[in-house]
N, C-alpha and C. Protein backbone atom coordinates (compact mmCIF):
# COMPACT_ATOMS: atom_id res chain seq x y z
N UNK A 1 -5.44 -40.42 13.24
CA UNK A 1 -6.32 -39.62 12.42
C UNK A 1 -6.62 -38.28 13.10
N UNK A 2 -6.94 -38.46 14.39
CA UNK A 2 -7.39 -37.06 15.07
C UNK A 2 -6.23 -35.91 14.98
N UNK A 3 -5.04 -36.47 15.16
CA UNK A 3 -3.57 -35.86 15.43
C UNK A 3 -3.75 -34.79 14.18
N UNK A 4 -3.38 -35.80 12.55
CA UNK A 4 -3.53 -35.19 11.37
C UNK A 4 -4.24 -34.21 11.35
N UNK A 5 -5.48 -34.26 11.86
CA UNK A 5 -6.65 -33.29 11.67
C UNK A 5 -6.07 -32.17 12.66
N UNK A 6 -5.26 -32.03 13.88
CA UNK A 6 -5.01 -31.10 15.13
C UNK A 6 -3.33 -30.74 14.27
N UNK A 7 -2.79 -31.47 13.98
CA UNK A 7 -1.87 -30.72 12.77
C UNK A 7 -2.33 -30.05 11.54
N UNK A 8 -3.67 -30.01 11.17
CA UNK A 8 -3.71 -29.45 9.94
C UNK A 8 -4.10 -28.16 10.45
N UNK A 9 -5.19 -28.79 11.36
CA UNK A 9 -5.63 -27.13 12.11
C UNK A 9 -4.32 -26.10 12.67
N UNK A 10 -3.13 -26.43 13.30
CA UNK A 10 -1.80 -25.91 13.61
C UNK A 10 -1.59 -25.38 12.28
N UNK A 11 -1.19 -26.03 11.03
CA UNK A 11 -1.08 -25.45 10.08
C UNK A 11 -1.70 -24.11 9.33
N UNK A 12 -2.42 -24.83 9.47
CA UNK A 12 -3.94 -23.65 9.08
C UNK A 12 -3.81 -22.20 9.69
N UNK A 13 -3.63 -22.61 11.09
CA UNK A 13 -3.97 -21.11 12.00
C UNK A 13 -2.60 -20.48 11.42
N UNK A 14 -1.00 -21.45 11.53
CA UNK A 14 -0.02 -20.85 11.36
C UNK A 14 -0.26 -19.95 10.09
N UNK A 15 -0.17 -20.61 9.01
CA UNK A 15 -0.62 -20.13 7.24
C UNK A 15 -2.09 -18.68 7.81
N UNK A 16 -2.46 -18.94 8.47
CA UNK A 16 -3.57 -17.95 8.17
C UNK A 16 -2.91 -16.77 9.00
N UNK A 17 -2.29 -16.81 9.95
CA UNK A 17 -1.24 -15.64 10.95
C UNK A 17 -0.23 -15.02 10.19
N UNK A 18 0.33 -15.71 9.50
CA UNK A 18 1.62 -15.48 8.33
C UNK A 18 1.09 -14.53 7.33
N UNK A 19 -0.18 -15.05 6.67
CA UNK A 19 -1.17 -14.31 5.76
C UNK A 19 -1.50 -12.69 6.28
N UNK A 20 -2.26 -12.98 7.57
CA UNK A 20 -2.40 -11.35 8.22
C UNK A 20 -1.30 -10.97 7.95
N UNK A 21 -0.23 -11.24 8.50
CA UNK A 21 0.79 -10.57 8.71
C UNK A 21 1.47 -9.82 7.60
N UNK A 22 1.22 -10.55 6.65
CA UNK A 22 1.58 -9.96 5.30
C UNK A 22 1.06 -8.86 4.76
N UNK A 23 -0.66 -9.24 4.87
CA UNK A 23 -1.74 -8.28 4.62
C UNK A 23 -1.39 -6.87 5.41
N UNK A 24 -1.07 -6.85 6.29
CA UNK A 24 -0.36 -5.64 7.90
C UNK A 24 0.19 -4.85 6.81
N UNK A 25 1.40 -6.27 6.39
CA UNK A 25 2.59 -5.05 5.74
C UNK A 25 2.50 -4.71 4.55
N UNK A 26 2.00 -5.47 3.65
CA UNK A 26 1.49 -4.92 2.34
C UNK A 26 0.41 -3.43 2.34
N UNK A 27 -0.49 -3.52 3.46
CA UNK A 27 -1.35 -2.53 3.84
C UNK A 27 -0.94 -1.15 4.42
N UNK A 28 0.30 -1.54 5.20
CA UNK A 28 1.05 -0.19 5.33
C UNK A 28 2.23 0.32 3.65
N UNK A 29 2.53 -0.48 3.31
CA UNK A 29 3.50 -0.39 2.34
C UNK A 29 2.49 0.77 1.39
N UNK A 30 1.17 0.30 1.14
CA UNK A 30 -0.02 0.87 0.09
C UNK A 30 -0.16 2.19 0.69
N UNK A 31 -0.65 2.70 1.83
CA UNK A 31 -0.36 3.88 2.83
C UNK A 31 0.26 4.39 2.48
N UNK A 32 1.84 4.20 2.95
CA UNK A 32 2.88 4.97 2.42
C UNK A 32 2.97 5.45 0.88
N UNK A 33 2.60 4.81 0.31
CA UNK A 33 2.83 4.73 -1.21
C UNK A 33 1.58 5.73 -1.78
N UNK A 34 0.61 5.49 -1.44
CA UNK A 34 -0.75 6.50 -1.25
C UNK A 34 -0.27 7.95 -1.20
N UNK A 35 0.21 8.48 0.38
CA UNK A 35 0.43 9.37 0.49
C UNK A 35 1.94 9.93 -0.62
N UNK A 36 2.60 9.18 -1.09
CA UNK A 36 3.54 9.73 -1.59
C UNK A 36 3.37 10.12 -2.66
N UNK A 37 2.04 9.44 -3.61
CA UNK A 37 1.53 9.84 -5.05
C UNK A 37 0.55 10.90 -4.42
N UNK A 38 -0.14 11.00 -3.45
CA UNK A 38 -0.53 12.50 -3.47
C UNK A 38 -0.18 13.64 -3.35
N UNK A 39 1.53 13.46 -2.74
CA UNK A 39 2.43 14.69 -2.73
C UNK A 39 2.82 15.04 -4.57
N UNK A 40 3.13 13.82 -5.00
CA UNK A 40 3.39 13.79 -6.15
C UNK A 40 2.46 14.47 -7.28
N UNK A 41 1.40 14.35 -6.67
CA UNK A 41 0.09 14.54 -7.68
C UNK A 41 0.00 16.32 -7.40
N UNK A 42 0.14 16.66 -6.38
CA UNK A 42 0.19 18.39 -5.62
C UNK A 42 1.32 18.96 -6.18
N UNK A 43 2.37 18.13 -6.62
CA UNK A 43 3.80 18.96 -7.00
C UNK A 43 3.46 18.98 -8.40
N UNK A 44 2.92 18.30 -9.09
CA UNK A 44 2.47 18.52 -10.22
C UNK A 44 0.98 19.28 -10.58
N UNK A 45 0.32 19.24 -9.65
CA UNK A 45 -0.55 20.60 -10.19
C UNK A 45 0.06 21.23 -9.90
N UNK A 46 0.96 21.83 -9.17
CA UNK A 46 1.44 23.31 -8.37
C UNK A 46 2.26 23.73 -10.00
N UNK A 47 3.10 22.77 -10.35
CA UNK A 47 4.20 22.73 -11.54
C UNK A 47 3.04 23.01 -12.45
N UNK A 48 2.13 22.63 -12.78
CA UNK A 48 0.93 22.89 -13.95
C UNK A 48 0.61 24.32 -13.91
N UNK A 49 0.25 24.87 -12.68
CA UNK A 49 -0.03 26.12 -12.88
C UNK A 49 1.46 27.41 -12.66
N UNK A 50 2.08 26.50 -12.13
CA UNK A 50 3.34 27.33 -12.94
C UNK A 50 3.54 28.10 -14.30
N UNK A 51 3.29 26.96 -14.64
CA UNK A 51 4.03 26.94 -16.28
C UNK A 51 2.76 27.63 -16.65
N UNK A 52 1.94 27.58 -16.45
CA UNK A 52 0.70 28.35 -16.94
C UNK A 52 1.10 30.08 -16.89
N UNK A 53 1.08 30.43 -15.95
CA UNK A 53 1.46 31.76 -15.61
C UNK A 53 2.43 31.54 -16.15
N UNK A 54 3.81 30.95 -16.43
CA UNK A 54 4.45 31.82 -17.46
C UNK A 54 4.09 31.54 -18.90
N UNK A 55 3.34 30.55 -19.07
CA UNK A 55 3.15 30.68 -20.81
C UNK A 55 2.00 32.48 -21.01
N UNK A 56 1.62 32.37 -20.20
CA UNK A 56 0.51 33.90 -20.12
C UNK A 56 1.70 34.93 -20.47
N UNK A 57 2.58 35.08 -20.14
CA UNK A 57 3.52 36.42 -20.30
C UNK A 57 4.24 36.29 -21.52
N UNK A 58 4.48 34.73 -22.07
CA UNK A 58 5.26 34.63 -23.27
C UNK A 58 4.43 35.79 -24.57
């Protein structure tokens, strides 16, 4: 009985290490992805006021 219980806890810690670990990389993946929609989001205002100044001359 004690064993079961010192294997579940092994389990446990393993499953809960595996979990961080995921959380790590999912958390950098979101980062990256973050910064890339804010370049995205800057190339498109920049493109917004583009087109602005030339609809002004049309």
């Amino acid at each position: 009985m004690a064993k079961d219980y010192h294997n579940n806890g092994d389990q446990s810690e393993k499953l809960i290490r595996l979990l961080e670990e995921q959380l790590a990389h999912v958390n950098e993946q979101n980062k990256a992805l973050s910064q890339k929609l804010d370049h995205a989001l800057h190339q498109i205002e920049f493109l917004n006021q583009q087109l602005q100044q030339l609809t002004k001359h049309l």
